[in-house]
C-alpha atoms as a PDB file:
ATOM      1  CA  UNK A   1      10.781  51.576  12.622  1.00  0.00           C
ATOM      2  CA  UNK A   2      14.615  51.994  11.559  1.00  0.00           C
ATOM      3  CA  UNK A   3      15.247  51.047   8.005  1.00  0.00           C
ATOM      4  CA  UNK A   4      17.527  48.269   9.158  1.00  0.00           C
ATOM      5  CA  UNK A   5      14.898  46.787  10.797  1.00  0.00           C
ATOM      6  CA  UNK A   6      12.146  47.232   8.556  1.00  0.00           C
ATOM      7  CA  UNK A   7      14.401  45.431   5.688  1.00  0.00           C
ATOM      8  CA  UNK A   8      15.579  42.918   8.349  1.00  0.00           C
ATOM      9  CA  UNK A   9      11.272  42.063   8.441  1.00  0.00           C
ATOM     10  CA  UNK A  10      10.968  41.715   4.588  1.00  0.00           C
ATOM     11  CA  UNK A  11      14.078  39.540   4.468  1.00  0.00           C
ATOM     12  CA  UNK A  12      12.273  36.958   6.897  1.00  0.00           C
ATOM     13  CA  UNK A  13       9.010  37.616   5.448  1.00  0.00           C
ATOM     14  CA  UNK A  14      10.297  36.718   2.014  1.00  0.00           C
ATOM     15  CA  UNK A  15      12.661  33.374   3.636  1.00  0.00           C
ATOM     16  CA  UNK A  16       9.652  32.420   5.724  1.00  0.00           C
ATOM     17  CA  UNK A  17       6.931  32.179   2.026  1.00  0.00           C
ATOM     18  CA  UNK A  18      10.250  30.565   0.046  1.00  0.00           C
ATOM     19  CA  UNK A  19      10.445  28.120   3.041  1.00  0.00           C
ATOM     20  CA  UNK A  20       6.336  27.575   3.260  1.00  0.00           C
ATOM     21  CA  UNK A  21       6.507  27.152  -0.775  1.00  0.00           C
ATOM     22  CA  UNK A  22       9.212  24.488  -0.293  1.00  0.00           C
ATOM     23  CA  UNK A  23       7.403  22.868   1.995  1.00  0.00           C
ATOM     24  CA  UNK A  24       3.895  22.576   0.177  1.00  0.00           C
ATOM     25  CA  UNK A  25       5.871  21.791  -2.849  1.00  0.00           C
ATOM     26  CA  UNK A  26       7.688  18.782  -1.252  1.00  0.00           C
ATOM     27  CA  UNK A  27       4.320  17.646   0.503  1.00  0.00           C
ATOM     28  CA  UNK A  28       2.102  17.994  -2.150  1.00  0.00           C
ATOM     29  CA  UNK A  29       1.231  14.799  -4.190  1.00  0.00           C
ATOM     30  CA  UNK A  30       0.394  16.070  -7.584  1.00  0.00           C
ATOM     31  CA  UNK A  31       3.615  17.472  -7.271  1.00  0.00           C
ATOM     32  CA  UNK A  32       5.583  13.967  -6.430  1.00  0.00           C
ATOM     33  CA  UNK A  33       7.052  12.235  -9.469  1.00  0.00           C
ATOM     34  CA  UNK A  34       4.978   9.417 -11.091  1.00  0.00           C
ATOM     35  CA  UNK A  35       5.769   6.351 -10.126  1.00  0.00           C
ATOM     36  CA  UNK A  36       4.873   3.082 -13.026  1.00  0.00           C
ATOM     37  CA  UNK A  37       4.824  -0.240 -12.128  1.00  0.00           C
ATOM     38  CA  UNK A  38       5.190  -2.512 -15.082  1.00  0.00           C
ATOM     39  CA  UNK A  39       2.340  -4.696 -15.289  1.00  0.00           C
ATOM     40  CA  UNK A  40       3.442  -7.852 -16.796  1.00  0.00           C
ATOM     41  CA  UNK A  41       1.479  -9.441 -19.796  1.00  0.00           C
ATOM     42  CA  UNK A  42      -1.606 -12.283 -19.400  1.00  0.00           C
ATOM     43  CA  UNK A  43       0.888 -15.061 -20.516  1.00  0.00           C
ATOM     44  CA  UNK A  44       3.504 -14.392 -17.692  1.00  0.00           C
ATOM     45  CA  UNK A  45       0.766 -14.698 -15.183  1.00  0.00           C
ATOM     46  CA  UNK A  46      -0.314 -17.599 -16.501  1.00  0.00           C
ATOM     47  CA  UNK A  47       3.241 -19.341 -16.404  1.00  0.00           C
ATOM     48  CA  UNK A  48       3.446 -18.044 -13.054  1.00  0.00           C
ATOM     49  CA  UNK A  49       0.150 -19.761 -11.881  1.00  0.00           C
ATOM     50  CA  UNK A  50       1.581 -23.282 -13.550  1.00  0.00           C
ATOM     51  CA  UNK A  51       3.837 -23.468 -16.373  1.00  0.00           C
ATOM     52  CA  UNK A  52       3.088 -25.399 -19.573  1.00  0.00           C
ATOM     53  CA  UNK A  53       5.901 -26.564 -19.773  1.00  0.00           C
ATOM     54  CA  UNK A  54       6.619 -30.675 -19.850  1.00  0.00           C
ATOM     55  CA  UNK A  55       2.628 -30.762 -20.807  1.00  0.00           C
ATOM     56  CA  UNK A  56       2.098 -32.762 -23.629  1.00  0.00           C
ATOM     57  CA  UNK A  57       1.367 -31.111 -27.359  1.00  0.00           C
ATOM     58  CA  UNK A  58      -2.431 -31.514 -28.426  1.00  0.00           C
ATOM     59  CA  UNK A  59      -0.843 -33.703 -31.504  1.00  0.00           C
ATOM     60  CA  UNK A  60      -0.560 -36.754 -28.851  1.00  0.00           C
ATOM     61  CA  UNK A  61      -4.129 -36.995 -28.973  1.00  0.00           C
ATOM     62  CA  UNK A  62      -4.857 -40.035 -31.123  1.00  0.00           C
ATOM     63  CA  UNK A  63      -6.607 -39.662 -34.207  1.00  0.00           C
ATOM     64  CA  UNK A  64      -9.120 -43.174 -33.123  1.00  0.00           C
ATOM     65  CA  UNK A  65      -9.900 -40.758 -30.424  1.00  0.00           C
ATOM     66  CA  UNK A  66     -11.426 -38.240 -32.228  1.00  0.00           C
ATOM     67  CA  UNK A  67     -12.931 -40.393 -35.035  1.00  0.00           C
ATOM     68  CA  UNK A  68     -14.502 -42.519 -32.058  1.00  0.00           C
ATOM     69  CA  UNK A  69     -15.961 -39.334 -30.169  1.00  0.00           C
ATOM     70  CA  UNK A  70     -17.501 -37.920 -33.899  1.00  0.00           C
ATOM     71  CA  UNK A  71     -18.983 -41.237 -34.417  1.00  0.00           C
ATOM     72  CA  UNK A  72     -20.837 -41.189 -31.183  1.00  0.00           C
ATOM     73  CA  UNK A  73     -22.252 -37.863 -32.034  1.00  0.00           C
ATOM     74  CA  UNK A  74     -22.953 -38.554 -36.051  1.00  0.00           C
ATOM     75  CA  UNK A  75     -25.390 -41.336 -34.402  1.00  0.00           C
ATOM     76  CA  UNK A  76     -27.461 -38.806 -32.352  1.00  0.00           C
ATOM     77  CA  UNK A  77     -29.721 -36.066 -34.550  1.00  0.00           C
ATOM     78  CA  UNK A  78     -27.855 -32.168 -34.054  1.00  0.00           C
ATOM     79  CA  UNK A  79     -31.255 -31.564 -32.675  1.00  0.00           C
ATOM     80  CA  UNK A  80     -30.681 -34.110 -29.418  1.00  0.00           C
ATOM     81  CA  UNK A  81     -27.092 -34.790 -27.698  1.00  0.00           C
ATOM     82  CA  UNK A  82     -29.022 -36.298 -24.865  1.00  0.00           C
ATOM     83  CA  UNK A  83     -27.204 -39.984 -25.502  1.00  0.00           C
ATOM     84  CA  UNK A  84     -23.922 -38.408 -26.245  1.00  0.00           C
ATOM     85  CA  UNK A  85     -23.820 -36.323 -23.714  1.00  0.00           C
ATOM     86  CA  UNK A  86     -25.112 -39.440 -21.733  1.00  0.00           C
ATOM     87  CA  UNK A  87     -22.263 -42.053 -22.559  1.00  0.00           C
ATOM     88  CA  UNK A  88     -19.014 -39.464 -22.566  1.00  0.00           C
ATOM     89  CA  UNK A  89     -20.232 -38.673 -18.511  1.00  0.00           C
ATOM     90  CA  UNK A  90     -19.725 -42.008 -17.865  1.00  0.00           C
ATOM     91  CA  UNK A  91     -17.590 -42.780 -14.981  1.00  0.00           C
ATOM     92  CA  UNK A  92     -17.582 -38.532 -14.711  1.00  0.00           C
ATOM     93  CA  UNK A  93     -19.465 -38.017 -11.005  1.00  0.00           C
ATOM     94  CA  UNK A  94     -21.076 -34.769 -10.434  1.00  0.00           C
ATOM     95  CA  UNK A  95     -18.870 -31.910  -9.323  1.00  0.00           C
ATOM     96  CA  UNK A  96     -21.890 -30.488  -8.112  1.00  0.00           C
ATOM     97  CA  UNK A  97     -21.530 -30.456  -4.287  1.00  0.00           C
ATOM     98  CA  UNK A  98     -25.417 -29.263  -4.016  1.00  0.00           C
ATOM     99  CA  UNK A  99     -27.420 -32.245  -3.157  1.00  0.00           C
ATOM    100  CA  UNK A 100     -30.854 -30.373  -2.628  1.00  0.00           C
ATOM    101  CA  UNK A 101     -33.943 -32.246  -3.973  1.00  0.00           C
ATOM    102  CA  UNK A 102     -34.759 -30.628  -7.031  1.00  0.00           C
ATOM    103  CA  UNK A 103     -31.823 -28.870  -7.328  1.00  0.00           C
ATOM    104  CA  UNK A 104     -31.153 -27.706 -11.510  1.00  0.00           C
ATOM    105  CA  UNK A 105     -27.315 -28.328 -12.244  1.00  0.00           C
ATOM    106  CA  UNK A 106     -25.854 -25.789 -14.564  1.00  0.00           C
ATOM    107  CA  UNK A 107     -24.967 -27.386 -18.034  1.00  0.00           C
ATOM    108  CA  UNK A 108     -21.474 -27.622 -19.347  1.00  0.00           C
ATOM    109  CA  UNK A 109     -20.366 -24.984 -21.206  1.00  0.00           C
ATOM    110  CA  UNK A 110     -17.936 -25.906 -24.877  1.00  0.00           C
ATOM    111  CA  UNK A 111     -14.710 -26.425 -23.046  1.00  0.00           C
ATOM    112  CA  UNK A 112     -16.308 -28.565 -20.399  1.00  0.00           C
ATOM    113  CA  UNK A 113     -17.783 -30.813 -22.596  1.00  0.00           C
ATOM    114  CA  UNK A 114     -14.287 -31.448 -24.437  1.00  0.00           C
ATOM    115  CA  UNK A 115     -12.623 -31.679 -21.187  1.00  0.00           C
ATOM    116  CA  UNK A 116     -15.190 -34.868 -20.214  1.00  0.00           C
ATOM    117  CA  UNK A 117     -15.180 -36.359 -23.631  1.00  0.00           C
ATOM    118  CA  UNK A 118     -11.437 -36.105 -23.541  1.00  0.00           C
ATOM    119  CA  UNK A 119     -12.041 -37.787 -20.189  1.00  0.00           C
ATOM    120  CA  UNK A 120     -14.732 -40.340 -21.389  1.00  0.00           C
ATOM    121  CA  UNK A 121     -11.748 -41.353 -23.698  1.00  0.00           C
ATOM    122  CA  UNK A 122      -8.604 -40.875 -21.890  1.00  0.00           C
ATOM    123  CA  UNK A 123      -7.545 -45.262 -21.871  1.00  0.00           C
ATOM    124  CA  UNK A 124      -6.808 -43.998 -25.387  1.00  0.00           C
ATOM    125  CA  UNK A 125      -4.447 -40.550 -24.455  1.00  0.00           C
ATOM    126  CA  UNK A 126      -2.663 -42.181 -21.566  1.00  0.00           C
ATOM    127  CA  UNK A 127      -1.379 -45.054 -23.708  1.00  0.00           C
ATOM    128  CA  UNK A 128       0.953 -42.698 -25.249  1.00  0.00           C
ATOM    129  CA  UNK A 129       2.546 -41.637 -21.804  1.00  0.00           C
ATOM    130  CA  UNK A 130       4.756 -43.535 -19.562  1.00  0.00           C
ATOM    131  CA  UNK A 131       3.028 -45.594 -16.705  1.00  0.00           C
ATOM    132  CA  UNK A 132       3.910 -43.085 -14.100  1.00  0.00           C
ATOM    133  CA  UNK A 133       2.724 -40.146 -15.527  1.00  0.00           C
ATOM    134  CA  UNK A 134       0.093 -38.514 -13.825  1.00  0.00           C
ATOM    135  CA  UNK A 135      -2.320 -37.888 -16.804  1.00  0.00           C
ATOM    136  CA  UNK A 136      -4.546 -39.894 -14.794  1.00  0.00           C
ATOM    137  CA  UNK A 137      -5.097 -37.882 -12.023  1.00  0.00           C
ATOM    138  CA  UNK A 138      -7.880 -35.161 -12.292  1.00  0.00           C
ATOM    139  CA  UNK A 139      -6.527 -31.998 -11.421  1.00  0.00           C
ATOM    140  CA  UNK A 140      -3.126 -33.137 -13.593  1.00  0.00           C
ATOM    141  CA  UNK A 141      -5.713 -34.151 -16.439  1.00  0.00           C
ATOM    142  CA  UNK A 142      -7.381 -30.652 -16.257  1.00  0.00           C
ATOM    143  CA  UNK A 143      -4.236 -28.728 -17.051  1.00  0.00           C
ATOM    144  CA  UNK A 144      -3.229 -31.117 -19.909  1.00  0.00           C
ATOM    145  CA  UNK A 145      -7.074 -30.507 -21.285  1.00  0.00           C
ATOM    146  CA  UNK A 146      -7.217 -26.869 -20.685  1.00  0.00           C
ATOM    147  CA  UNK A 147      -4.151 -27.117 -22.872  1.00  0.00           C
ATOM    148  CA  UNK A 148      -4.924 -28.549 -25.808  1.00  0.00           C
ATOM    149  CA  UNK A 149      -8.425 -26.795 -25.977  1.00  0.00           C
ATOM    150  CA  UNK A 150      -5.808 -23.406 -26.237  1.00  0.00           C
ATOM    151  CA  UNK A 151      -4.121 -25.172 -29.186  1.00  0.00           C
ATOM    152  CA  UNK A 152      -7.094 -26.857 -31.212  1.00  0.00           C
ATOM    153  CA  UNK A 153      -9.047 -23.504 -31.018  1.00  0.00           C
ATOM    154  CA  UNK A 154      -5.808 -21.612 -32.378  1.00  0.00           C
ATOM    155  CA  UNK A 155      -5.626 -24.160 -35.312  1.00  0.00           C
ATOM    156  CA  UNK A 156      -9.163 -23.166 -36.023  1.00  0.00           C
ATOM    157  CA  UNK A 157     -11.045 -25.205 -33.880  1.00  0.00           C
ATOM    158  CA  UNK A 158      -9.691 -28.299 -35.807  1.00  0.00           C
ATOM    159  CA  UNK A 159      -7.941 -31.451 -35.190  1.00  0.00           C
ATOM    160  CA  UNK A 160      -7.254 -34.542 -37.549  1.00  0.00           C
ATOM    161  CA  UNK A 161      -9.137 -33.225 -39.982  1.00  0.00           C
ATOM    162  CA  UNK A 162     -12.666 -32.979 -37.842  1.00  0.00           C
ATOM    163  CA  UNK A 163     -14.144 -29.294 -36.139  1.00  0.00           C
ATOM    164  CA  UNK A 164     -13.573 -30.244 -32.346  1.00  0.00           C
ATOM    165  CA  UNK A 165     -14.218 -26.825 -31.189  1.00  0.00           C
ATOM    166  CA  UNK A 166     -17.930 -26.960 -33.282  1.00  0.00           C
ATOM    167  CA  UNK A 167     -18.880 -29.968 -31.692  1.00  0.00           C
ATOM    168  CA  UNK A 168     -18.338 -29.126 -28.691  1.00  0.00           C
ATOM    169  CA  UNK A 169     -20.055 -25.578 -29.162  1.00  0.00           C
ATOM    170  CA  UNK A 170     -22.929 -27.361 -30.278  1.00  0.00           C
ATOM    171  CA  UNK A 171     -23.222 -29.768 -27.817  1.00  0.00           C
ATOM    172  CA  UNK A 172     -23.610 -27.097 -25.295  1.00  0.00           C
ATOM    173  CA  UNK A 173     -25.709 -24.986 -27.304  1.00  0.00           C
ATOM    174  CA  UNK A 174     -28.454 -27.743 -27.172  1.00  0.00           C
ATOM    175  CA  UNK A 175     -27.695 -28.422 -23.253  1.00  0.00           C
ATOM    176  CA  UNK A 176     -28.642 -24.886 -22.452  1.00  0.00           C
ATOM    177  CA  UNK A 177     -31.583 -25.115 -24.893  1.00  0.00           C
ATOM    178  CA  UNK A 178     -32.486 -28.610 -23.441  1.00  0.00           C
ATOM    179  CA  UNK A 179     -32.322 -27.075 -19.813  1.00  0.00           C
ATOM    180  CA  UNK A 180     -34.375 -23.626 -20.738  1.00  0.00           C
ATOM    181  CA  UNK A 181     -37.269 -26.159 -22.202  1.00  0.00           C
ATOM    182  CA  UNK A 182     -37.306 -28.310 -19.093  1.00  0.00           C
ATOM    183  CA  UNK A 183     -36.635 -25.094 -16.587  1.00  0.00           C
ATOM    184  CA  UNK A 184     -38.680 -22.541 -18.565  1.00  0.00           C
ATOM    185  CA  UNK A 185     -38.084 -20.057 -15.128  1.00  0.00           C
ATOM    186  CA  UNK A 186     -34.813 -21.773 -14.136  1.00  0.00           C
ATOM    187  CA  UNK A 187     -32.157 -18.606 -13.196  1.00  0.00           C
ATOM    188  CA  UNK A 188     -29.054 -19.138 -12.081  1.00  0.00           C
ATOM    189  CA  UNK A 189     -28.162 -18.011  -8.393  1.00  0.00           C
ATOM    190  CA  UNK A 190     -25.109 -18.042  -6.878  1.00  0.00           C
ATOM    191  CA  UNK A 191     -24.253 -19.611  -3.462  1.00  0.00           C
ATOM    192  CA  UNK A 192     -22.286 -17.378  -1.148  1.00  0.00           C
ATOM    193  CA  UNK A 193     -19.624 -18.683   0.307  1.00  0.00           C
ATOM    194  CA  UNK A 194     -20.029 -18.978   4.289  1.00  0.00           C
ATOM    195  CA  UNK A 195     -17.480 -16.192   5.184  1.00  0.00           C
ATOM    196  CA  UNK A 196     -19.704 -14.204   2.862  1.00  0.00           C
ATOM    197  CA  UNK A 197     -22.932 -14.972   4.756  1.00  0.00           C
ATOM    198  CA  UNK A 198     -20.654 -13.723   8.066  1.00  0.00           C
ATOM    199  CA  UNK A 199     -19.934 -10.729   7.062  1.00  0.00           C
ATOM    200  CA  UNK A 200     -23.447  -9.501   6.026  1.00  0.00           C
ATOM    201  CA  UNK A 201     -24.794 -11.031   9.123  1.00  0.00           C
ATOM    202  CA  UNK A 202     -22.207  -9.182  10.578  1.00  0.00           C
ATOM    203  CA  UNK A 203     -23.006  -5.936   9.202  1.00  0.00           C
END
């Protein structure tokens, strides 16, 4: 082999690897430049979902309201809440949509229990909004409870004076004691949902 050749060879040898090393380099992913997607905070997904805003402030909540629900519980013993958590479900249906004989419902946990006492009491709240507000309606009434339950558990679980947040704590401490004497094997099991049950008959 002629030493023009033979150089020709190493020339295309050597373009041929810096071409193949291109190449991996440009197709190889650890090699590819990092990419970071901002991942916005817990509040901003919560706006997103439904904004706050135009809800009324937990102060709109009448102090006769909360004196009224603290006297219903100061007339039951801390070691029952059977009658209190009796009268404040009144006119609150089940949301259960189980209607199997013997069926156990789950007991409220604290923020439910606020949210139906705020409920029980709510002729008192929706005085101090205009007649077409929609503070009446359930799902509206959820947001506006969900809200102030945020706000009286950042002012220390207190409103007018009186622990809101230990009630209600309490209250729901006894239901699941109440429930675990009645249902001494009672264990909570989920329902799949019916597309569930079609895809593992499925599979």
């Amino acid at each position: 082999m002629s030493i023009p050749t033979r150089r020709y060879n190493t020339r295309l040898s050597t373009r041929l690897q810096d071409e193949k090393a291109s190449f991996l380099q440009l197709h190889n992913p650890m090699s590819l430049p990092t990419i970071s997607i901002p991942v916005p905070p817990k509040a901003t997904l919560r706006a997103r979902k439904g904004s706050d805003a135009g809800l009324p402030d937990v102060s709109v909540v009448p102090k006769k309201l909360i004196d009224d629900l603290f006297a219903l519980a100061d007339g039951c013993p801390r070691t029952n809440y059977a009658e209190f958590l009796a009268a404040i479900k009144t006119g609150n249906g089940p949301h259960s949509r189980i209607s199997t004989p013997g069926h156990i419902p789950r007991t409220p946990n604290c923020y439910i229990v606020f949210r139906i006492a705020l409920w029980a009491f709510r002729d008192q709240l929706v005085d101090h909004f205009p007649p077409e507000h929609k503070a009446r309606q359930g799902p509206y009434f959820s947001r506006i409870a969900s809200l102030f339950w945020r706000q009286i558990r950042s002012r220390n679980g207190e409103l007018h004076g009186r622990n809101v947040e230990r009630l209600c704590r309490d209250v729901a401490a006894w239901a699941v004691a109440e429930r675990q004497r009645l249902h001494p094997d009672y264990k909570y099991r989920p329902r799949r949902s019916t597309a569930n049950k079609a895809a593992v008959l499925g599979d």
